[in-house]
Protein backbone atom coordinates (compact mmCIF):
# COMPACT_ATOMS: atom_id res chain seq x y z
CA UNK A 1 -19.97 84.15 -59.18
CA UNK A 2 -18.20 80.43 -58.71
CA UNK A 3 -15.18 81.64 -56.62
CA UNK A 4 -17.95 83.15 -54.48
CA UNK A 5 -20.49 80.37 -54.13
CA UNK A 6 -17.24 77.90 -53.64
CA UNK A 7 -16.03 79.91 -50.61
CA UNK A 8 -19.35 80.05 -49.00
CA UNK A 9 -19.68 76.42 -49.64
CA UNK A 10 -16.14 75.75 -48.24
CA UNK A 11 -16.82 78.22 -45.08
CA UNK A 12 -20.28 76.38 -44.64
CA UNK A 13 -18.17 72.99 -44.57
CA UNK A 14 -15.73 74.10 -42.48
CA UNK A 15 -18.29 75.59 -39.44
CA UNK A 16 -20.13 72.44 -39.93
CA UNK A 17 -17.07 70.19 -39.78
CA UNK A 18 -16.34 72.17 -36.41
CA UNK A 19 -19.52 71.96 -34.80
CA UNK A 20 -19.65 68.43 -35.56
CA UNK A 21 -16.09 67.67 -34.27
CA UNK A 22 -16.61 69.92 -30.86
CA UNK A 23 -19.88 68.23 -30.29
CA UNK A 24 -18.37 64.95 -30.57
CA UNK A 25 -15.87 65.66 -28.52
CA UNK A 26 -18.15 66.69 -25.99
CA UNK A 27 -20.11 63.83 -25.85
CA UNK A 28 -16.93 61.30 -25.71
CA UNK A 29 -16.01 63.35 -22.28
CA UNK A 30 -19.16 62.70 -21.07
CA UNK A 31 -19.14 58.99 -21.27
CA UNK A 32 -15.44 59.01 -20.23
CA UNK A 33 -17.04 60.88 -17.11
CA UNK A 34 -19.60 58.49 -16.87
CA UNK A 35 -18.01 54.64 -16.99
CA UNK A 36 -15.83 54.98 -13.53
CA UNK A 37 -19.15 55.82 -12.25
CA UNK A 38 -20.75 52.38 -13.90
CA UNK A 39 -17.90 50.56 -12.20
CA UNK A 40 -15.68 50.60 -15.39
CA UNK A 41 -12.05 51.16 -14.44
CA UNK A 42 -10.55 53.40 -17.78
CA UNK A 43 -6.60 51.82 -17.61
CA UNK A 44 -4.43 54.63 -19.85
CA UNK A 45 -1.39 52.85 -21.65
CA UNK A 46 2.10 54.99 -21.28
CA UNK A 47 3.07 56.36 -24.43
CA UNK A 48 5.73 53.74 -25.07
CA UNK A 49 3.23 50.71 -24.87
CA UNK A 50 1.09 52.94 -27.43
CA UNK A 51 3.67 53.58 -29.63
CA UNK A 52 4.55 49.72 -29.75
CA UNK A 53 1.29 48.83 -30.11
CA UNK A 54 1.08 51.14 -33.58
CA UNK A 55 4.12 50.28 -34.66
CA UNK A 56 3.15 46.48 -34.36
CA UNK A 57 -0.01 46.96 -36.27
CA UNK A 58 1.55 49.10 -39.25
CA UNK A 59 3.77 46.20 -39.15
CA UNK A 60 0.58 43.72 -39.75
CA UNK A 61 -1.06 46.24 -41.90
CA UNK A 62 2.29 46.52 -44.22
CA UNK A 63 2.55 42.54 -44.21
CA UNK A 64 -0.59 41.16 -44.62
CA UNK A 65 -3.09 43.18 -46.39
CA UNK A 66 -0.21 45.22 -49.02
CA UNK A 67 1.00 41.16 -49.68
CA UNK A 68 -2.89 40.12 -49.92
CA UNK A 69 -3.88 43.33 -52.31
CA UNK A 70 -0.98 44.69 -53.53
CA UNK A 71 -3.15 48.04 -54.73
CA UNK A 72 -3.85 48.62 -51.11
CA UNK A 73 -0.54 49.97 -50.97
CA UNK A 74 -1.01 52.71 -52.39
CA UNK A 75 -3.99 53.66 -50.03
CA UNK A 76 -1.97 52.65 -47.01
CA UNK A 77 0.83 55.07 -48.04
CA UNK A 78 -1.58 58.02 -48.56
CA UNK A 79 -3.34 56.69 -44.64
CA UNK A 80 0.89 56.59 -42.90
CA UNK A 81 1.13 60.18 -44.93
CA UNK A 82 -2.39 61.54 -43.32
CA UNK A 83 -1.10 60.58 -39.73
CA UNK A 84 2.18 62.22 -40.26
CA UNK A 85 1.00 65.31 -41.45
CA UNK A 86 -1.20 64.79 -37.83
CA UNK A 87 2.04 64.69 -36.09
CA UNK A 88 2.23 60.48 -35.86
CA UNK A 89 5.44 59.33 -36.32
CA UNK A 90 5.60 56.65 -39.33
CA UNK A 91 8.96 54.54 -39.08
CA UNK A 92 10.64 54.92 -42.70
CA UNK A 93 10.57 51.15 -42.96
CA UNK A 94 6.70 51.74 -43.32
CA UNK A 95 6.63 54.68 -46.18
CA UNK A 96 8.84 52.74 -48.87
């Protein structure tokens, strides 16, 4: 009877999680649609200038806030493993 409620619960979740995620997806293109329209130019950084932007705050994350709350480290190394398993790429220097 638990295994069954559990995966109803989980599939419930899981179509909710969707619906939520499409429909917020839909409504960001929208207002991406929207601003050149409102005389707001959207500017899209190349990937290099977005990758050295990330890498530059990990590097402020890592030195500030681990130094300042040394248990935060152990949050911020479960966040750098989330994004990888997304496909970011963590520098090693940041998952010691």
């Amino acid at each position: 009877m638990f295994r069954r409620l559990k995966k109803v619960v989980n599939a419930a979740l899981h179509e909710t999680s969707y619906k939520y995620w499409m429909k917020e997806r839909a409504a960001g293109q929208r207002v991406l649609q929207e601003l050149p329209k409102k005389g707001i130019t959207i500017i899209r950084w190349s990937d290099e200038d977005m990758r050295k932007l990330e890498e530059a705050r990990m590097q402020v994350v890592a030195e500030m806030y681990v130094k300042d709350a040394p248990k935060y480290k152990g949050v911020l190394m479960d966040q750098f493993r989330f994004l990888e398993s997304l496909g970011y790429d963590i520098p090693d220097k940041y998952m010691q």
